[in-house]
C-alpha atoms as a PDB file:
ATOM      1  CA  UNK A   1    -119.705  16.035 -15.782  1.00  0.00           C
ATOM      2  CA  UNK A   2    -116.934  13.673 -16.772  1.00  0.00           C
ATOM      3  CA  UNK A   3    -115.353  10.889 -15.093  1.00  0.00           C
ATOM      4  CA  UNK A   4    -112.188   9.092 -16.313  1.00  0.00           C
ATOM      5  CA  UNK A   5    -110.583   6.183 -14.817  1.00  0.00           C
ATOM      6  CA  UNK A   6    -107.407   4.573 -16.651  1.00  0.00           C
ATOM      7  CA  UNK A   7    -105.049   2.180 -16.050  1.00  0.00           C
ATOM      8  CA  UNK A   8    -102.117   4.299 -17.390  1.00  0.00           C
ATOM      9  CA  UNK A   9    -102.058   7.530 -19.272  1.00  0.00           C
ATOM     10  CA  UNK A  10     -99.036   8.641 -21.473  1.00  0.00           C
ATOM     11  CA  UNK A  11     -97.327  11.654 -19.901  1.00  0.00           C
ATOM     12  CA  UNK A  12     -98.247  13.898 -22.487  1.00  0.00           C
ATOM     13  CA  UNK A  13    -101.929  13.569 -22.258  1.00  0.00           C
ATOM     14  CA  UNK A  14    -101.674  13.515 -18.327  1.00  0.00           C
ATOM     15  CA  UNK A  15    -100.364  16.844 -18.285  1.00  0.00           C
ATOM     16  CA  UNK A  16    -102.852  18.107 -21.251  1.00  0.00           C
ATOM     17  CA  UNK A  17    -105.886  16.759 -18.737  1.00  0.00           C
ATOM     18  CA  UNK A  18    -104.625  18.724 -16.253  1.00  0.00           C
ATOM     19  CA  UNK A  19    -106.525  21.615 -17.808  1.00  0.00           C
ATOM     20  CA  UNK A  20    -109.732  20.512 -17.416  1.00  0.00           C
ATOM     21  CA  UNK A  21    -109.669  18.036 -14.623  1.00  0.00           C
ATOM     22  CA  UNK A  22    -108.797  17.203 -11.096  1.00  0.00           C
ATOM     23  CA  UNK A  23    -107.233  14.042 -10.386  1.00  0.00           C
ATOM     24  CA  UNK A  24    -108.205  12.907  -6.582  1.00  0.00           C
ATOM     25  CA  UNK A  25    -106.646   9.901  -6.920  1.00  0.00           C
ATOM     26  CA  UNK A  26    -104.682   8.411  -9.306  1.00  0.00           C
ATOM     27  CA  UNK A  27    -105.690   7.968 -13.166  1.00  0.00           C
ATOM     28  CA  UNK A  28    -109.099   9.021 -11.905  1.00  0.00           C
ATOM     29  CA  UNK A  29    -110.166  12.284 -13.565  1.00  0.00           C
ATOM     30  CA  UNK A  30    -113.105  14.286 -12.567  1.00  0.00           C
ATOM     31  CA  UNK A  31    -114.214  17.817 -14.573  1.00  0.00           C
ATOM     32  CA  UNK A  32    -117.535  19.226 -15.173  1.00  0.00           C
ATOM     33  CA  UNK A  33    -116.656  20.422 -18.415  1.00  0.00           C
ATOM     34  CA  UNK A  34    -119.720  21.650 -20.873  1.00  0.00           C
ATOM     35  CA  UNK A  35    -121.647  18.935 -23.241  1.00  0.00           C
ATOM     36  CA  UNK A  36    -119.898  20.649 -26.357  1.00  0.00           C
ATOM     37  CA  UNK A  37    -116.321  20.380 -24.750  1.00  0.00           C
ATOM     38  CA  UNK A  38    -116.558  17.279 -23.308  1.00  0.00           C
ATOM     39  CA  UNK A  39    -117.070  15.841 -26.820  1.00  0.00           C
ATOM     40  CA  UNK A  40    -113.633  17.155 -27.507  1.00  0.00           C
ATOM     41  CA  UNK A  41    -111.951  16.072 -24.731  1.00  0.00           C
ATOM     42  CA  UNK A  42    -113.675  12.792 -25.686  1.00  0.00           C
ATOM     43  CA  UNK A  43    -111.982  12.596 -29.084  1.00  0.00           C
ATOM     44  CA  UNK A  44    -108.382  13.733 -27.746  1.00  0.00           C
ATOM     45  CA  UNK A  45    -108.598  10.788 -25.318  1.00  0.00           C
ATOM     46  CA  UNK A  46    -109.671   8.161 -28.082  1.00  0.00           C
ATOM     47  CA  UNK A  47    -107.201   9.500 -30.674  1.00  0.00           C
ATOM     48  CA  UNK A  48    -103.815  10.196 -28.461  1.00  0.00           C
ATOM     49  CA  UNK A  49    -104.546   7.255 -25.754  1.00  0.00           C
ATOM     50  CA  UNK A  50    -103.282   3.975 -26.646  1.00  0.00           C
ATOM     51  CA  UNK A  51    -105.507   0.447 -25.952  1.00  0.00           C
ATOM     52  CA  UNK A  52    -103.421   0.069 -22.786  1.00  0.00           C
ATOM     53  CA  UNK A  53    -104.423   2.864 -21.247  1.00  0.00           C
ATOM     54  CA  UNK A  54    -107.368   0.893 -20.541  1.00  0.00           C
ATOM     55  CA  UNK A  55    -110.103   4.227 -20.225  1.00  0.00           C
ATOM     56  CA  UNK A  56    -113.566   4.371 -18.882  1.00  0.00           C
ATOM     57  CA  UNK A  57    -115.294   7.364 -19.260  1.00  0.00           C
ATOM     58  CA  UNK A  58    -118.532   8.148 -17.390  1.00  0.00           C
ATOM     59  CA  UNK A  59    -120.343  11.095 -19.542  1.00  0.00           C
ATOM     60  CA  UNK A  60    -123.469  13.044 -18.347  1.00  0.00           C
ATOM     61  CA  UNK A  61    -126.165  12.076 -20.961  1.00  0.00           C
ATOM     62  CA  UNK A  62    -130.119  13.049 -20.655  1.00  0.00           C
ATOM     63  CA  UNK A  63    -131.628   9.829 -20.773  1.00  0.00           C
ATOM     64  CA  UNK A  64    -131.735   7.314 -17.649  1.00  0.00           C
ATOM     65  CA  UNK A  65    -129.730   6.776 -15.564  1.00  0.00           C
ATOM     66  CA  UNK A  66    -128.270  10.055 -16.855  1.00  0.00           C
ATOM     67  CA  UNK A  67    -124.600   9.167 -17.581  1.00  0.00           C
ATOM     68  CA  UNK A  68    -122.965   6.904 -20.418  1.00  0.00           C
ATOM     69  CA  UNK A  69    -120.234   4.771 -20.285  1.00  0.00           C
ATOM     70  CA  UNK A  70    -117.620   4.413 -23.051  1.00  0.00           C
ATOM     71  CA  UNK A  71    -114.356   2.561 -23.039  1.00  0.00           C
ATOM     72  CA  UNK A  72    -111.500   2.146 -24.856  1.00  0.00           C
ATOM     73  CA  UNK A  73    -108.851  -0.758 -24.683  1.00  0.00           C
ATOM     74  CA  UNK A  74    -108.650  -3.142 -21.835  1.00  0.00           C
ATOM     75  CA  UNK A  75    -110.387  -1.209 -18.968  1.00  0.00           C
ATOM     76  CA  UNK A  76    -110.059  -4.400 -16.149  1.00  0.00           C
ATOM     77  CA  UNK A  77    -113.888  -4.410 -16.403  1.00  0.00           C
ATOM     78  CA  UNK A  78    -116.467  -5.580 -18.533  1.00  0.00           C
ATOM     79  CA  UNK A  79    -118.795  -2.795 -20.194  1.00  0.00           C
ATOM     80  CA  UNK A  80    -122.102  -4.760 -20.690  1.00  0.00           C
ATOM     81  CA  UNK A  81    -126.127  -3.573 -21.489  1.00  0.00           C
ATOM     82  CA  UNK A  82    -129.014  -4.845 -20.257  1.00  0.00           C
ATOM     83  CA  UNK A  83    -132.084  -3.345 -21.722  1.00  0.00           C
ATOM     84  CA  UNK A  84    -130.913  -0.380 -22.412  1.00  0.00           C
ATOM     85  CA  UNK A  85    -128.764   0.349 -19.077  1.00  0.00           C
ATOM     86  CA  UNK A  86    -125.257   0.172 -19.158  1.00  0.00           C
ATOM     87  CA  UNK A  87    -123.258  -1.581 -16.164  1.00  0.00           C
ATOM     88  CA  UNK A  88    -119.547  -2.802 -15.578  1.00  0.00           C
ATOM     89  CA  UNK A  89    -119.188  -6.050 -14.684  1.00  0.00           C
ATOM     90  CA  UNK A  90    -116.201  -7.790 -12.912  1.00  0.00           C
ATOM     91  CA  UNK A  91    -114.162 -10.035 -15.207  1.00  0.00           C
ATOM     92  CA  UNK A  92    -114.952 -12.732 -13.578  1.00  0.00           C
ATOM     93  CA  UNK A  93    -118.387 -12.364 -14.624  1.00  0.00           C
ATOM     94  CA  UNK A  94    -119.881 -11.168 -11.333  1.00  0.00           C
ATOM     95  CA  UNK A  95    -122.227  -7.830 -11.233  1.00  0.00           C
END
């Protein structure tokens, strides 16, 4: 499974995510797309979405708590680790 939540998408890449997910709300994107084409679809974000789009992906992974976070640009929240486990935090420095 994939999750994507953005702040803004360009047009072009909106319409090209269309093909693999749905979009219940706005710039949130939901697909279970396979491990192998997820990484793709991982890739075309990073290379054709600029830093404002502001992206957080949530990827299925193996390991607990079996999904990974990865952001690009300015995503509102704060992508932090504590041993080991990823969480957002609020700006404002609240969990």
């Amino acid at each position: 499974m994939l999750v994507v939540i953005a702040n803004d998408i360009p047009p072009a890449v909106r319409g090209r995510m269309k093909l693999w997910f749905v979009e219940p709300r706005p710039n949130v994107f939901v697909s279970g797309v396979q491990d192998s084409v997820a990484d793709d679809v991982v890739t075309y974000l990073y290379n054709y979405c600029p830093a404002g789009s502001g992206l957080m992906v949530f990827r299925k992974a193996k390991h607990t708590p079996g999904y990974k976070i990865l952001g690009l640009g300015d995503t509102k929240r704060n992508l932090i680790e504590i041993d080991g486990l990823q969480l957002v935090q609020e700006k404002d420095g609240v969990l």
